[in-house]
Protein backbone atom coordinates (compact mmCIF):
# COMPACT_ATOMS: atom_id res chain seq x y z
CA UNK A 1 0.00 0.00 0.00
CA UNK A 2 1.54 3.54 -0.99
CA UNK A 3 1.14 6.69 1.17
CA UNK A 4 -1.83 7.73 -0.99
CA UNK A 5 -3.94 4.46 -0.96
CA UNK A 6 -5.78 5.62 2.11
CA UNK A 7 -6.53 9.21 0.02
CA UNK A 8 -8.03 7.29 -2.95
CA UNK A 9 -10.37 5.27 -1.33
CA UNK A 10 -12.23 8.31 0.58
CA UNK A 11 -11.91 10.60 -2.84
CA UNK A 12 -14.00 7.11 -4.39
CA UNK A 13 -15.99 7.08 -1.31
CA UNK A 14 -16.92 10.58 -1.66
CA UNK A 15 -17.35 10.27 -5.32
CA UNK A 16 -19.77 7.12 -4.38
CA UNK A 17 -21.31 9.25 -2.14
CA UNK A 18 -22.57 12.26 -4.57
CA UNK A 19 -23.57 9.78 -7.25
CA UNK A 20 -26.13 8.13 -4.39
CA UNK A 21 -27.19 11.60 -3.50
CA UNK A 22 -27.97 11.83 -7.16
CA UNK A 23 -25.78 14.60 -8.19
CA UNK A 24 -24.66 12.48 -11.36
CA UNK A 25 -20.39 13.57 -11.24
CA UNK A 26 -18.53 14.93 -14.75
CA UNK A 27 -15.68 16.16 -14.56
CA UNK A 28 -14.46 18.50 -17.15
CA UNK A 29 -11.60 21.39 -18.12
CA UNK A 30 -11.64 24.56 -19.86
CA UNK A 31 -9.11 27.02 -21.00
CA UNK A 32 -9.45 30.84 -22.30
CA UNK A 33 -7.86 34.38 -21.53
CA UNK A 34 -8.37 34.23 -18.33
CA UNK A 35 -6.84 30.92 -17.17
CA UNK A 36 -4.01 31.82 -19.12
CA UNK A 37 -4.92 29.56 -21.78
CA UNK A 38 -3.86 26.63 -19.44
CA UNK A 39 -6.57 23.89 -18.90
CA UNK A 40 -8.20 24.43 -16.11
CA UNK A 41 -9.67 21.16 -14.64
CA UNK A 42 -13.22 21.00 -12.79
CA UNK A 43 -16.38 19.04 -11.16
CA UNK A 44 -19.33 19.69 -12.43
CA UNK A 45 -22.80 17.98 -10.55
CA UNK A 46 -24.45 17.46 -13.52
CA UNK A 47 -27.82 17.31 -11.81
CA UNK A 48 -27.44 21.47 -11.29
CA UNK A 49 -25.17 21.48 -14.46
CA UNK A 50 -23.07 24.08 -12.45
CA UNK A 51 -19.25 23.58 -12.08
CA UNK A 52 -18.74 22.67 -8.07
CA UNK A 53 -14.66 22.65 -7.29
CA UNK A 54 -12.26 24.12 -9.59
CA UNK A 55 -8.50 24.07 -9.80
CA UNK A 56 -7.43 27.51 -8.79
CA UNK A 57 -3.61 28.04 -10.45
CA UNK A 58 -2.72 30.48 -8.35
CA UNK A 59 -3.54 28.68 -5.09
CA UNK A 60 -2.50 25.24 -6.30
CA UNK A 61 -5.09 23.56 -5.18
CA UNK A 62 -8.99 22.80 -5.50
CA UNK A 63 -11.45 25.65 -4.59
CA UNK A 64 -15.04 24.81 -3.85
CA UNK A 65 -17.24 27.60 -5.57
CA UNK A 66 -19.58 27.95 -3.47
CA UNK A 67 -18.54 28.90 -0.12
């Protein structure tokens, strides 16, 4: 088992989770001027068809939109 295992099976669990609570999980990227024009990875819950987390660049790490 690596360091991460433990990580990867609550991210699934979580991921399980949503998808029972019927929020139906995409995940997606997009890129334009003001990302820099680097792909910027996302969640969507395609049930609200509204983008949920979102990689923030600057931060380097996942944001949750809606705090």
């Amino acid at each position: 088992m690596t360091s991460t295992d433990e990580l990867w099976r609550d991210l699934t669990a979580a991921l399980n989770a949503l998808e029972d609570a019927g929020e139906a999980v995409h995940f997606g990227s997009h890129q334009d001027a003001s990302t820099g024009w680097h792909s910027v990875p996302y969640v969507v819950a395609g049930r609200r068809c509204r983008i949920e987390v979102e990689w923030d660049q600057a931060a380097s790490a996942w944001r949750f939109l809606r705090s």
